[in-house]
PDB file of N, CA and C in Angstrom:
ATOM      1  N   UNK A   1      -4.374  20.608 -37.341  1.00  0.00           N
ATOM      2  CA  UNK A   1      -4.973  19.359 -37.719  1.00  0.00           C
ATOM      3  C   UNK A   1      -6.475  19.423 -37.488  1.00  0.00           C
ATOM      4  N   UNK A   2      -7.012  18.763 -38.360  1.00  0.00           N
ATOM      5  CA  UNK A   2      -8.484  19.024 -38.438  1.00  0.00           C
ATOM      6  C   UNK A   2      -9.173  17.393 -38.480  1.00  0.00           C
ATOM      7  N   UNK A   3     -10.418  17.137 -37.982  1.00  0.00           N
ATOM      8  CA  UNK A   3     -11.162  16.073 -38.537  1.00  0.00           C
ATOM      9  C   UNK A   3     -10.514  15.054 -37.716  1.00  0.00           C
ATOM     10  N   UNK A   4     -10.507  13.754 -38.962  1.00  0.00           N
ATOM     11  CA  UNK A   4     -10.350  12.291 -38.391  1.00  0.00           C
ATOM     12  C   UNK A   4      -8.000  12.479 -38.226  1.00  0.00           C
ATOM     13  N   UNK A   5      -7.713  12.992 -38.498  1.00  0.00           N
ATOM     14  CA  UNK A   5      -6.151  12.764 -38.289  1.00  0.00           C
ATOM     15  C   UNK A   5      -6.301  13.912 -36.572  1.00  0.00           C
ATOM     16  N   UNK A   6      -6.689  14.583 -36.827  1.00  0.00           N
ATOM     17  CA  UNK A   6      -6.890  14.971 -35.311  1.00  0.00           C
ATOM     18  C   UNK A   6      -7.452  14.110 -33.948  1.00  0.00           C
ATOM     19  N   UNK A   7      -8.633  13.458 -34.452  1.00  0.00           N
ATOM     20  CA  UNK A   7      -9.081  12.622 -33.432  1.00  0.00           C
ATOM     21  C   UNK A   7      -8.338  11.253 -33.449  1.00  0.00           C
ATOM     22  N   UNK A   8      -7.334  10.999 -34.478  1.00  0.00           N
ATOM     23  CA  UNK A   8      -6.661   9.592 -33.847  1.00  0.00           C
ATOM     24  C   UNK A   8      -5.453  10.117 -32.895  1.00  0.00           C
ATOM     25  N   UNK A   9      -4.558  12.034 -33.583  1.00  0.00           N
ATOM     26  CA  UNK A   9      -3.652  11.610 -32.743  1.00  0.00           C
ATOM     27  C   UNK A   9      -3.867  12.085 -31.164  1.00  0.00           C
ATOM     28  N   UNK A  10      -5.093  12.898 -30.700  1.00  0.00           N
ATOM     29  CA  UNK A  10      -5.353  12.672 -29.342  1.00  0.00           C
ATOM     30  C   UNK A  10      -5.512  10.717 -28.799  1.00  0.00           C
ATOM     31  N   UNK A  11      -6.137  10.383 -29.582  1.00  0.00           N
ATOM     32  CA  UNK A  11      -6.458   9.178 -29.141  1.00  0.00           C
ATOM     33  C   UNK A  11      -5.329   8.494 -28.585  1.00  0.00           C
ATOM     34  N   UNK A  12      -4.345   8.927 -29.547  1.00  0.00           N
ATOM     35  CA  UNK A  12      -2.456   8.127 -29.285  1.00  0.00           C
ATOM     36  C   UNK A  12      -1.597   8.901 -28.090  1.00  0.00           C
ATOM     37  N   UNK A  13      -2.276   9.994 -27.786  1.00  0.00           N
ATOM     38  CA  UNK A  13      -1.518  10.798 -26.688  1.00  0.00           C
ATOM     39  C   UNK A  13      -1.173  10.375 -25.629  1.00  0.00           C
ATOM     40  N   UNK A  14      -0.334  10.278 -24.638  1.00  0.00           N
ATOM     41  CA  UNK A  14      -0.138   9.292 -23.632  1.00  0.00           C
ATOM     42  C   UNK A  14       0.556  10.298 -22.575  1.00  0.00           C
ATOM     43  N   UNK A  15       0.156  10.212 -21.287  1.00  0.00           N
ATOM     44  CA  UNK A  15       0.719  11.018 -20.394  1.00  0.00           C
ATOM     45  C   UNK A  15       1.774   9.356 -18.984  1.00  0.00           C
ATOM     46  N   UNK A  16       2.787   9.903 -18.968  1.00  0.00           N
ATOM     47  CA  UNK A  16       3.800   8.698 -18.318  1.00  0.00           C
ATOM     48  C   UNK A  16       3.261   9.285 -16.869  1.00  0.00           C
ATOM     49  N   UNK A  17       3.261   8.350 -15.899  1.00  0.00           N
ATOM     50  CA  UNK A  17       3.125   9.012 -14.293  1.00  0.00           C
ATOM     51  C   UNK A  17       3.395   7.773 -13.425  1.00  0.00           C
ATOM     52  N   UNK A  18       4.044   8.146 -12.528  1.00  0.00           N
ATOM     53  CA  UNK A  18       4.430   7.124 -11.487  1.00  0.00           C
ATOM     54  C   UNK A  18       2.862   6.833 -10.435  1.00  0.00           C
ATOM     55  N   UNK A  19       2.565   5.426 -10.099  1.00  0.00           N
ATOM     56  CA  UNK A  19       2.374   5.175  -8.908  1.00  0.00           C
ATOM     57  C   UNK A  19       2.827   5.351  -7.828  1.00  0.00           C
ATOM     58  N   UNK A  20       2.170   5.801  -7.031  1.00  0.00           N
ATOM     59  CA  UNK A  20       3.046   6.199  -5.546  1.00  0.00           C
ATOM     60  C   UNK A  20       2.739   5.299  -4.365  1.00  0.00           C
ATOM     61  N   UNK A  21       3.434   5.278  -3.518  1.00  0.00           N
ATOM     62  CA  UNK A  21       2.985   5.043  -1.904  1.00  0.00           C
ATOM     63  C   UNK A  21       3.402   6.147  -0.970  1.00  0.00           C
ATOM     64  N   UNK A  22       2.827   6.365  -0.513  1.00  0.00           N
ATOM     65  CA  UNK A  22       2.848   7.234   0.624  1.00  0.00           C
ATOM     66  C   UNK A  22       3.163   6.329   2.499  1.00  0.00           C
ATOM     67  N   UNK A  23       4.015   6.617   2.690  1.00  0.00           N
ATOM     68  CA  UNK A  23       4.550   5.671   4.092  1.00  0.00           C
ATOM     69  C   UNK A  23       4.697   6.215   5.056  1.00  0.00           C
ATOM     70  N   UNK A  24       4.313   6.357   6.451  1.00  0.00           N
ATOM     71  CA  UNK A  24       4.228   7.079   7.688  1.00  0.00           C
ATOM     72  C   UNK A  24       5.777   6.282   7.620  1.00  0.00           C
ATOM     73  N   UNK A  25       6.878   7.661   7.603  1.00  0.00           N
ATOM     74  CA  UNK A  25       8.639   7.097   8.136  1.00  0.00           C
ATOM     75  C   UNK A  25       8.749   7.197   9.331  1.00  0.00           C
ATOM     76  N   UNK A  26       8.245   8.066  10.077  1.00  0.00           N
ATOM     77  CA  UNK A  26       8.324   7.896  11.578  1.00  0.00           C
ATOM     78  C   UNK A  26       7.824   9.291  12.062  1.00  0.00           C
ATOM     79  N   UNK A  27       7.677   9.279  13.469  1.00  0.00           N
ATOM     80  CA  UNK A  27       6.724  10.152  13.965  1.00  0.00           C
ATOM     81  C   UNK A  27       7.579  10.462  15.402  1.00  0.00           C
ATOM     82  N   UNK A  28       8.142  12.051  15.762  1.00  0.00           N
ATOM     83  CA  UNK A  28       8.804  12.331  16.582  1.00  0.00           C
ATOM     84  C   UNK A  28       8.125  12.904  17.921  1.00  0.00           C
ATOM     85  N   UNK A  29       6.595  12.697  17.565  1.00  0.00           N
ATOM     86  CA  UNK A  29       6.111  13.208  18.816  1.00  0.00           C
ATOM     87  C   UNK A  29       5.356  12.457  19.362  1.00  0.00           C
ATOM     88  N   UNK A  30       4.235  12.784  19.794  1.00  0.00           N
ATOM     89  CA  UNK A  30       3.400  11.606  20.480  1.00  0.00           C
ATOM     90  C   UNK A  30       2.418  11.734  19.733  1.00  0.00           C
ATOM     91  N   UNK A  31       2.028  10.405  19.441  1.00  0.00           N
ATOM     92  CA  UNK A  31       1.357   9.420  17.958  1.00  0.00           C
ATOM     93  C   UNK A  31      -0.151   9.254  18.829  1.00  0.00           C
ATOM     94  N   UNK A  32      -1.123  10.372  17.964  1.00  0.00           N
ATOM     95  CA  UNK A  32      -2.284  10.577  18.293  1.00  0.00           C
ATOM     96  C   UNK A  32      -3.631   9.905  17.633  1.00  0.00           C
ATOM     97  N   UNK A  33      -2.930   9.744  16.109  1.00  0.00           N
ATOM     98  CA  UNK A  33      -4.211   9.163  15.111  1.00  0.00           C
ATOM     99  C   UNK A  33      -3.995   7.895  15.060  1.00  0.00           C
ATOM    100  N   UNK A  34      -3.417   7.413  15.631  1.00  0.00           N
ATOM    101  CA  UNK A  34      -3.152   6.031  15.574  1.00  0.00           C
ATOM    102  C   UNK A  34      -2.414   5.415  14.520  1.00  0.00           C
ATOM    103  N   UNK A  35      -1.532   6.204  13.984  1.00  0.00           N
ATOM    104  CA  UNK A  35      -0.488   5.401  12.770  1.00  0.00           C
ATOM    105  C   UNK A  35       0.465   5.598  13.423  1.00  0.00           C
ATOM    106  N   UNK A  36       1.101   4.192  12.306  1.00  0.00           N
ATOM    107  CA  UNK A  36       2.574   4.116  12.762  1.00  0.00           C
ATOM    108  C   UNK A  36       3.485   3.374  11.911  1.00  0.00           C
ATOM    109  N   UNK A  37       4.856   4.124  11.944  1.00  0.00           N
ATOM    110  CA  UNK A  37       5.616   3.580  11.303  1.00  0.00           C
ATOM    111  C   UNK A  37       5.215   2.186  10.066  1.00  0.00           C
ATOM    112  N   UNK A  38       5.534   2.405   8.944  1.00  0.00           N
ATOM    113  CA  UNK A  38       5.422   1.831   7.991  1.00  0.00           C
ATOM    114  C   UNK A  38       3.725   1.402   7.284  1.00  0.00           C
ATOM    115  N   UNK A  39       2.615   2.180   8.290  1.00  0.00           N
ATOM    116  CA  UNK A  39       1.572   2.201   7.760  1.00  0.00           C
ATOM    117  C   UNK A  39       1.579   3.443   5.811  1.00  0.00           C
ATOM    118  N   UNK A  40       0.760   3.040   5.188  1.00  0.00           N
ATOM    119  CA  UNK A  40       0.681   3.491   3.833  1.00  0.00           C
ATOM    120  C   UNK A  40      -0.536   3.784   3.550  1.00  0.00           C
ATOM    121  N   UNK A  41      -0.555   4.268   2.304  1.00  0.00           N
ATOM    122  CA  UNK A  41      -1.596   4.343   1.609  1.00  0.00           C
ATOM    123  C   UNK A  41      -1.077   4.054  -0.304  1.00  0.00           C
ATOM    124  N   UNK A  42      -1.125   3.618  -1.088  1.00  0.00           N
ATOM    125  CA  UNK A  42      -1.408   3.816  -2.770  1.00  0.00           C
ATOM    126  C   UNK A  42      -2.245   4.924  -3.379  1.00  0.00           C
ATOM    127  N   UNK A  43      -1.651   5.457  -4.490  1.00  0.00           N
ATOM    128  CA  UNK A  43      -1.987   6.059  -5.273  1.00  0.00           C
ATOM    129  C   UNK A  43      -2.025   5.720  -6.845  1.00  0.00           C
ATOM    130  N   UNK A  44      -2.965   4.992  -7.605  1.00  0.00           N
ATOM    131  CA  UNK A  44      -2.666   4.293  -8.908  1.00  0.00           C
ATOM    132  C   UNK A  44      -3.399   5.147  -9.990  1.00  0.00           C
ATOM    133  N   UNK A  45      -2.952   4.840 -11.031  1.00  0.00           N
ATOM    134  CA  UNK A  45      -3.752   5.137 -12.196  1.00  0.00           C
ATOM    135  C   UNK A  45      -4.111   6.705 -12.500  1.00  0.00           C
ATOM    136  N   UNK A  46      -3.366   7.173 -11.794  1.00  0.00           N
ATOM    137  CA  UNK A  46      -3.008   8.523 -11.538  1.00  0.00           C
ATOM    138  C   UNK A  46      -4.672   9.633 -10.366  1.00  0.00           C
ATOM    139  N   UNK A  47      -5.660   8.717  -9.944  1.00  0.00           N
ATOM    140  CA  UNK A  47      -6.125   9.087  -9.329  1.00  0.00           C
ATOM    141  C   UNK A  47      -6.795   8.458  -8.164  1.00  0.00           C
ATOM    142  N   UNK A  48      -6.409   6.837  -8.319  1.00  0.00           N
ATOM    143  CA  UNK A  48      -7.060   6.001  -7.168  1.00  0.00           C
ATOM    144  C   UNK A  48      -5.916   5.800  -6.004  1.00  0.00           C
ATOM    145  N   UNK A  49      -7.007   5.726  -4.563  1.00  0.00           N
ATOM    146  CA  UNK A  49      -6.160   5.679  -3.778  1.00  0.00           C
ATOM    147  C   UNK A  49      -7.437   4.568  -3.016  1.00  0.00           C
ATOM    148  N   UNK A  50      -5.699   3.948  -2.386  1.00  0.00           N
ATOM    149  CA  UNK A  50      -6.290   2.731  -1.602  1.00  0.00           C
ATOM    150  C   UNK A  50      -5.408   2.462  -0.625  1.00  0.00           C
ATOM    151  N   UNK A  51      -6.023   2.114   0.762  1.00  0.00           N
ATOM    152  CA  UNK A  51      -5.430   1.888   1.714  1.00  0.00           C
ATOM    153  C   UNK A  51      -5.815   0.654   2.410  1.00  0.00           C
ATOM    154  N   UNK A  52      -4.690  -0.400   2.860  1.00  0.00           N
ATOM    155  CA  UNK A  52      -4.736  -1.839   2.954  1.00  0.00           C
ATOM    156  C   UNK A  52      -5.847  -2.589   3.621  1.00  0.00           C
ATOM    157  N   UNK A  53      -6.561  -3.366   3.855  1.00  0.00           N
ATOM    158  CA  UNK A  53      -8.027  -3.589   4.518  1.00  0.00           C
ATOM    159  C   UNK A  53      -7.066  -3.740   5.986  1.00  0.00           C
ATOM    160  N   UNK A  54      -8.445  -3.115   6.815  1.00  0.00           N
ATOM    161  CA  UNK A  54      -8.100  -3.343   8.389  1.00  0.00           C
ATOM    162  C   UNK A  54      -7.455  -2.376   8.799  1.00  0.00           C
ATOM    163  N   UNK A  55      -6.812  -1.073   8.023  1.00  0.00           N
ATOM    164  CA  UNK A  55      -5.817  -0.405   8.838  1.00  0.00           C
ATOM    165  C   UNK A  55      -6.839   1.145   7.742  1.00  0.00           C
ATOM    166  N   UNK A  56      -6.074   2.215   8.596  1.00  0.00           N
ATOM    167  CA  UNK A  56      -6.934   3.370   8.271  1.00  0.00           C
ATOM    168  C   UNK A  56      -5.727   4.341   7.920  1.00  0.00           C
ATOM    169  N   UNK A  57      -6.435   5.599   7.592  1.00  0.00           N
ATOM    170  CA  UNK A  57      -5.095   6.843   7.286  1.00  0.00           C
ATOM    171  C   UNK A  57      -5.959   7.885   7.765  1.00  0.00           C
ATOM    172  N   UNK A  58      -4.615   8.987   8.557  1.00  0.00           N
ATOM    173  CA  UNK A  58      -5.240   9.477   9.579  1.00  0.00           C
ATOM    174  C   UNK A  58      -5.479  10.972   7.967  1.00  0.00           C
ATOM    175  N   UNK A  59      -6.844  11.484   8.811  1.00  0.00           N
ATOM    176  CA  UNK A  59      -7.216  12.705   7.550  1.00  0.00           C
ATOM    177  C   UNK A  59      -5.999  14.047   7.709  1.00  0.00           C
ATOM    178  N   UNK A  60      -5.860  14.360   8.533  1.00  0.00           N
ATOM    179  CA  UNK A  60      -5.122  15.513   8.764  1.00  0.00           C
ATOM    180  C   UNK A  60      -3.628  15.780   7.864  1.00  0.00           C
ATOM    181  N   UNK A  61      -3.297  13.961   8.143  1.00  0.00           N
ATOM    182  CA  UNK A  61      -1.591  13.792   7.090  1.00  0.00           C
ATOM    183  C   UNK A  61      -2.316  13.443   6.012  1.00  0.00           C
ATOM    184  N   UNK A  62      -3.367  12.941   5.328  1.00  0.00           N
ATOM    185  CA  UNK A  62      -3.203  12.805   4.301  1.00  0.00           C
ATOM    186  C   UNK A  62      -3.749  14.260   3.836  1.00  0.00           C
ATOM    187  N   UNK A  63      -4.221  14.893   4.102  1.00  0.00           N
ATOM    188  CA  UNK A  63      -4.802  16.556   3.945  1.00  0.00           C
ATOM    189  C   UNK A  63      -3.252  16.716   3.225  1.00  0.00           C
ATOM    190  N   UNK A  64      -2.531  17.027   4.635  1.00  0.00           N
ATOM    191  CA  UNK A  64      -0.833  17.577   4.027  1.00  0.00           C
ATOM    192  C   UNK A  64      -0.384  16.770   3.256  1.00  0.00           C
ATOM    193  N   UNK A  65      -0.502  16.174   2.640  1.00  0.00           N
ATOM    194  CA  UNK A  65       0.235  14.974   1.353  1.00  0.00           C
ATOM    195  C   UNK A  65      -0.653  15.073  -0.032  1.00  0.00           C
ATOM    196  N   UNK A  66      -1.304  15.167  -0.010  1.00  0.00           N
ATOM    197  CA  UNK A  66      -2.885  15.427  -1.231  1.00  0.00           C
ATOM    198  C   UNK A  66      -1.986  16.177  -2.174  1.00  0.00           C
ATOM    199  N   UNK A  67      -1.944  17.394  -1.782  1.00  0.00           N
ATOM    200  CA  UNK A  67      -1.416  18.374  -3.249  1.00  0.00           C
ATOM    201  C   UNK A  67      -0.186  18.136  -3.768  1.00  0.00           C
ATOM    202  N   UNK A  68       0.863  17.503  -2.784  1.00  0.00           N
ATOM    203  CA  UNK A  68       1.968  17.360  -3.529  1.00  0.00           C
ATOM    204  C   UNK A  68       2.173  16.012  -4.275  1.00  0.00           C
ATOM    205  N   UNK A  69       0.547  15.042  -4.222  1.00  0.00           N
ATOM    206  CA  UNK A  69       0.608  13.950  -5.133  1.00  0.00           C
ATOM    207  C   UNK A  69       1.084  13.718  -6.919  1.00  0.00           C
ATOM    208  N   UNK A  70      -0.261  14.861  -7.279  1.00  0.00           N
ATOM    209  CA  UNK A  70       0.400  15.231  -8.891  1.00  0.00           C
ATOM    210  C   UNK A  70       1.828  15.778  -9.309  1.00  0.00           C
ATOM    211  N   UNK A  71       2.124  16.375  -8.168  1.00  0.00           N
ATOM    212  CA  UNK A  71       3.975  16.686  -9.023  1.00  0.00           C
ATOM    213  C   UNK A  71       4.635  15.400  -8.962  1.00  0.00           C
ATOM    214  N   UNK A  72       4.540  14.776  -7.655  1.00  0.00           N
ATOM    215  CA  UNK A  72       4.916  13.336  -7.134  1.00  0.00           C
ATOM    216  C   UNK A  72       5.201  12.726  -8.543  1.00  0.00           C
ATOM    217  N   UNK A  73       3.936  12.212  -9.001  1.00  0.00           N
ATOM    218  CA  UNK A  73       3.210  11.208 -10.263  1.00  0.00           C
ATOM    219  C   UNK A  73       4.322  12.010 -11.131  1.00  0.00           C
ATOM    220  N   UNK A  74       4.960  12.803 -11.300  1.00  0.00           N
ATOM    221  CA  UNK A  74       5.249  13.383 -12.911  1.00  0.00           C
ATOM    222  C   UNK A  74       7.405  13.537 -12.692  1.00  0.00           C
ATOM    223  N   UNK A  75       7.767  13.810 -13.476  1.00  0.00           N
ATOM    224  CA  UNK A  75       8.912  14.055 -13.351  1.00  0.00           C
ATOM    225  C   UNK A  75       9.180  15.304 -13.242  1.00  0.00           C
ATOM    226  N   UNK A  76      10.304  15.729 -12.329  1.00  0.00           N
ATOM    227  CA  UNK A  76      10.224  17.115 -11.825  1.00  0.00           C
ATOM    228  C   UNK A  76      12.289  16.929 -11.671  1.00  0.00           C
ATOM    229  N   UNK A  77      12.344  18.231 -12.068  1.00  0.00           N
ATOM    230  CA  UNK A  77      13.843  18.283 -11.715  1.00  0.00           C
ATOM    231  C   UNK A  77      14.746  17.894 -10.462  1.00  0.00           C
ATOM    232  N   UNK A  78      15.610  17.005 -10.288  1.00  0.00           N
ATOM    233  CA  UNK A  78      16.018  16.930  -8.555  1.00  0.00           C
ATOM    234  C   UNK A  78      16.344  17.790  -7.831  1.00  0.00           C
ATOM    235  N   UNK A  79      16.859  18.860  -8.096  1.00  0.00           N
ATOM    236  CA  UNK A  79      17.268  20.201  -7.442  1.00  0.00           C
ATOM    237  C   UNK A  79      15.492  20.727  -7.014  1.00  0.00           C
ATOM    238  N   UNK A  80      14.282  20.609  -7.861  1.00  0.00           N
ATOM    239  CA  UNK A  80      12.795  21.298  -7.451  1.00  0.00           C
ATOM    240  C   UNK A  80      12.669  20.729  -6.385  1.00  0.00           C
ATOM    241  N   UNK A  81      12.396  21.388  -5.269  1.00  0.00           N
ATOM    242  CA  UNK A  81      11.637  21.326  -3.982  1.00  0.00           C
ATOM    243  C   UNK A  81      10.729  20.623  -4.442  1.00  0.00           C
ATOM    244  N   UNK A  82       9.840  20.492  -5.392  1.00  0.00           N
ATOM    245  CA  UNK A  82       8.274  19.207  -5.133  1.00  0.00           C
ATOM    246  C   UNK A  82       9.272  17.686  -5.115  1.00  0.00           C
ATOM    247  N   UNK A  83      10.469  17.704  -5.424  1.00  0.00           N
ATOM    248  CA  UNK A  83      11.039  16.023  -5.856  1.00  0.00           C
ATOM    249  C   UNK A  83      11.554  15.827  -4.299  1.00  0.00           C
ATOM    250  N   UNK A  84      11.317  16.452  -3.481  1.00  0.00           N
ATOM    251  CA  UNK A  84      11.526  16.149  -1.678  1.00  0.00           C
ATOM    252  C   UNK A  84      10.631  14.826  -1.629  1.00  0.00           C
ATOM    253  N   UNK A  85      10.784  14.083  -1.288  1.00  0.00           N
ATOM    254  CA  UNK A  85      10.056  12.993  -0.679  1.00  0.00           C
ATOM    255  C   UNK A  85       9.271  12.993   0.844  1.00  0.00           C
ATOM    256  N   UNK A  86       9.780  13.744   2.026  1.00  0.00           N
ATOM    257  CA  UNK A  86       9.062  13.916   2.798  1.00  0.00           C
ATOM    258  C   UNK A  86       8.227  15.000   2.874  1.00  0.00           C
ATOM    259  N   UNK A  87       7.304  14.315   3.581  1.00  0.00           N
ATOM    260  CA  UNK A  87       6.107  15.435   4.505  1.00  0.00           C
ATOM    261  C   UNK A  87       5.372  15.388   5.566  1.00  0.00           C
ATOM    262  N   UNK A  88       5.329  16.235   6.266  1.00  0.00           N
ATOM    263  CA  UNK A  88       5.178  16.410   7.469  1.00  0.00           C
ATOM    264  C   UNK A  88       3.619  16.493   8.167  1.00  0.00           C
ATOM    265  N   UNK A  89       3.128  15.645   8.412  1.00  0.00           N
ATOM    266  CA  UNK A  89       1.363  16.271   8.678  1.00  0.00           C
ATOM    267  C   UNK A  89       1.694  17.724   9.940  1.00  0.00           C
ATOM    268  N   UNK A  90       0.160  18.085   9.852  1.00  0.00           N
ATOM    269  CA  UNK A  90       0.391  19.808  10.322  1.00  0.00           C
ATOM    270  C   UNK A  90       0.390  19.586  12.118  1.00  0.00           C
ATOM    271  N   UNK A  91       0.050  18.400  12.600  1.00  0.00           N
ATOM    272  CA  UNK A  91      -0.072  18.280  13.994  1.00  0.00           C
ATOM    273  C   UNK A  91       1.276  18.574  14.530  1.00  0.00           C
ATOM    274  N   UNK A  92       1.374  19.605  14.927  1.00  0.00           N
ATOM    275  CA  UNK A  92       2.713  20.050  15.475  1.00  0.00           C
ATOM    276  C   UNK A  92       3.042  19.159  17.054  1.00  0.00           C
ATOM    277  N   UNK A  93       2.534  18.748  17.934  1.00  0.00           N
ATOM    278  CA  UNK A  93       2.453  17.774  19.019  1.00  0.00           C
ATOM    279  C   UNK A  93       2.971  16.341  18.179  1.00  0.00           C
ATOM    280  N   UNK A  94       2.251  15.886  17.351  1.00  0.00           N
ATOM    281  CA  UNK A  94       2.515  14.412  16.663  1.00  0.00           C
ATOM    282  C   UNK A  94       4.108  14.155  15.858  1.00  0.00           C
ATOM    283  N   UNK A  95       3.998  15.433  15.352  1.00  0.00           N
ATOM    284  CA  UNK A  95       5.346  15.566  14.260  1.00  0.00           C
ATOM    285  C   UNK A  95       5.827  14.268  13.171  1.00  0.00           C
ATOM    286  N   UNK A  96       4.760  13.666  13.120  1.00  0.00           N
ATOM    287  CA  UNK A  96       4.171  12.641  11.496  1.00  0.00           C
ATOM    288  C   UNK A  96       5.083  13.184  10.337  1.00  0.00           C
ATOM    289  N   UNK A  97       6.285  11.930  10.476  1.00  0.00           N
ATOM    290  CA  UNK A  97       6.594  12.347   9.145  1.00  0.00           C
ATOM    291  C   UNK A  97       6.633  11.008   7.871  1.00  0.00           C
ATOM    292  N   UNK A  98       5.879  11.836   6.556  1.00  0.00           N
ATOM    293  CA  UNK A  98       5.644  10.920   5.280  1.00  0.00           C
ATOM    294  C   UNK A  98       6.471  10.737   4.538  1.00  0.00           C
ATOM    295  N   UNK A  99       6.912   9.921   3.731  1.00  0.00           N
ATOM    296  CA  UNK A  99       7.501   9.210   2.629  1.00  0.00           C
ATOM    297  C   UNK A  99       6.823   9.115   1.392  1.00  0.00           C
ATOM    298  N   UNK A 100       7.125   9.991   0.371  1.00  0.00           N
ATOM    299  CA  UNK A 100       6.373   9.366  -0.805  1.00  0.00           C
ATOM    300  C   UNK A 100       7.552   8.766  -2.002  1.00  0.00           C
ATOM    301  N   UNK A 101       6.786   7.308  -1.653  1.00  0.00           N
ATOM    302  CA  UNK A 101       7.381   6.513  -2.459  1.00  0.00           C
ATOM    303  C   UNK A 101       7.291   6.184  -4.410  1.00  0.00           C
ATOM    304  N   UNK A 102       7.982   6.318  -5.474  1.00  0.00           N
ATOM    305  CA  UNK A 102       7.568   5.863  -6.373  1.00  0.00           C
ATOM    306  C   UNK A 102       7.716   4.477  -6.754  1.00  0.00           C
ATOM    307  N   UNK A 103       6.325   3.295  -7.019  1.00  0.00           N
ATOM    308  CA  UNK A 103       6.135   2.475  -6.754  1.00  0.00           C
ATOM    309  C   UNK A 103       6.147   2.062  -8.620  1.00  0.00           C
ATOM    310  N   UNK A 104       6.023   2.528  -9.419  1.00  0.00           N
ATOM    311  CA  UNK A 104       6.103   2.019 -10.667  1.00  0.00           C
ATOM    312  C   UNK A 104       5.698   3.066 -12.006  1.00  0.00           C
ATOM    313  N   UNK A 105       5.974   2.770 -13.080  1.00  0.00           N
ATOM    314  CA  UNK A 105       5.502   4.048 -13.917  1.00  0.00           C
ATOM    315  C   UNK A 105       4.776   2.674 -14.907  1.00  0.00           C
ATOM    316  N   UNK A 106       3.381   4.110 -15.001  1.00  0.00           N
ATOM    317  CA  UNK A 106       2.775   3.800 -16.202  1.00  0.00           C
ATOM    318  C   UNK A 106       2.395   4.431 -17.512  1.00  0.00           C
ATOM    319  N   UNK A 107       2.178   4.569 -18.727  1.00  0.00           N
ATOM    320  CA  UNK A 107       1.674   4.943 -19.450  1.00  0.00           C
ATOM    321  C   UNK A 107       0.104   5.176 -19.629  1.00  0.00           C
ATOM    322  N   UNK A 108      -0.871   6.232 -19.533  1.00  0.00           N
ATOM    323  CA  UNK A 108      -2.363   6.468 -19.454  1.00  0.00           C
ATOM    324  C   UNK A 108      -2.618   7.407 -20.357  1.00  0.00           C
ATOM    325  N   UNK A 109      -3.776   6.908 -21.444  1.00  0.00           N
ATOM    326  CA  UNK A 109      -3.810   7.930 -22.524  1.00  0.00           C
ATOM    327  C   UNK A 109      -4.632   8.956 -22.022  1.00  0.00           C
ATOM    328  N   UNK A 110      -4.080   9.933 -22.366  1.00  0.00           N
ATOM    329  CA  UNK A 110      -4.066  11.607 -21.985  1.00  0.00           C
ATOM    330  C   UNK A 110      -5.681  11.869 -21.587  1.00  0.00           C
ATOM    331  N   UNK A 111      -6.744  11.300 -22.435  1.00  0.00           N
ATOM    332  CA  UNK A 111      -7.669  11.412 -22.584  1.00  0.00           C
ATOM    333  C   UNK A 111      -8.594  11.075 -21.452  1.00  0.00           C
ATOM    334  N   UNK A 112      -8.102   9.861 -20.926  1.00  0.00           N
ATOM    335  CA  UNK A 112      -8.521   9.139 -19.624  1.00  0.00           C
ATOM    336  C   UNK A 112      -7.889   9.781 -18.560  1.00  0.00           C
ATOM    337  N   UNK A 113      -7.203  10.796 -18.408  1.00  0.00           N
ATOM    338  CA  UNK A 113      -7.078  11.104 -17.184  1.00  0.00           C
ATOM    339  C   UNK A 113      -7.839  12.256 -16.409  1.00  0.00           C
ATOM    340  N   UNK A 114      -8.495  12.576 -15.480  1.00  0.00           N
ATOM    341  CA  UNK A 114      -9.229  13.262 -14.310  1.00  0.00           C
ATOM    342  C   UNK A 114      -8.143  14.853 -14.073  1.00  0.00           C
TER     343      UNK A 114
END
């Protein structure tokens, strides 16, 4: 495809991806960064992240949660290891474990995404 039928059907292209939350499920060691149980963070629009006013996210777990966001967002076979929902931040003393939640699906044309 060439020209103007090319540039409408990128324009129509649409990539589907879930919103996520990410949820501290519980923590088996001794709780150093100061989260706890049922603290979160959002992930929207396939690249914004926001975390609730007044409360913080510790860097280290969200370090360990970061890369497995984009498989998160997409559909992945249930038997694939990325469709695990937990993760573990690396503080081996803390033993932080995450929840990633899918919070809604949207449609974002292909074009607009990062």
């Amino acid at each position: 495809m060439t020209g103007e039928n090319a540039d409408n059907t990128a324009a129509q292209r649409r990539t589907e991806l879930s919103d996520l939350r990410v949820v501290v499920d519980r923590i088996e060691g001794r709780s150093v960064c100061g989260l706890r149980p049922g603290d979160s963070f959002d992930v929207t629009c396939s690249s914004r992240l926001s975390i609730p006013a007044g409360r913080h996210f510790c860097l280290y777990a969200l370090s360990a949660v970061l890369p497995l966001l984009p498989a998160a967002q997409r559909s992945v076979d249930p038997d694939d290891w990325l469709a695990s929902d937990e993760v573990a931040c690396p503080d081996p003393e803390e033993r932080l474990i995450m929840r990633i939640e899918r919070t809604g699906r949207r449609s974002i044309p292909t074009e607009d995404l990062t």
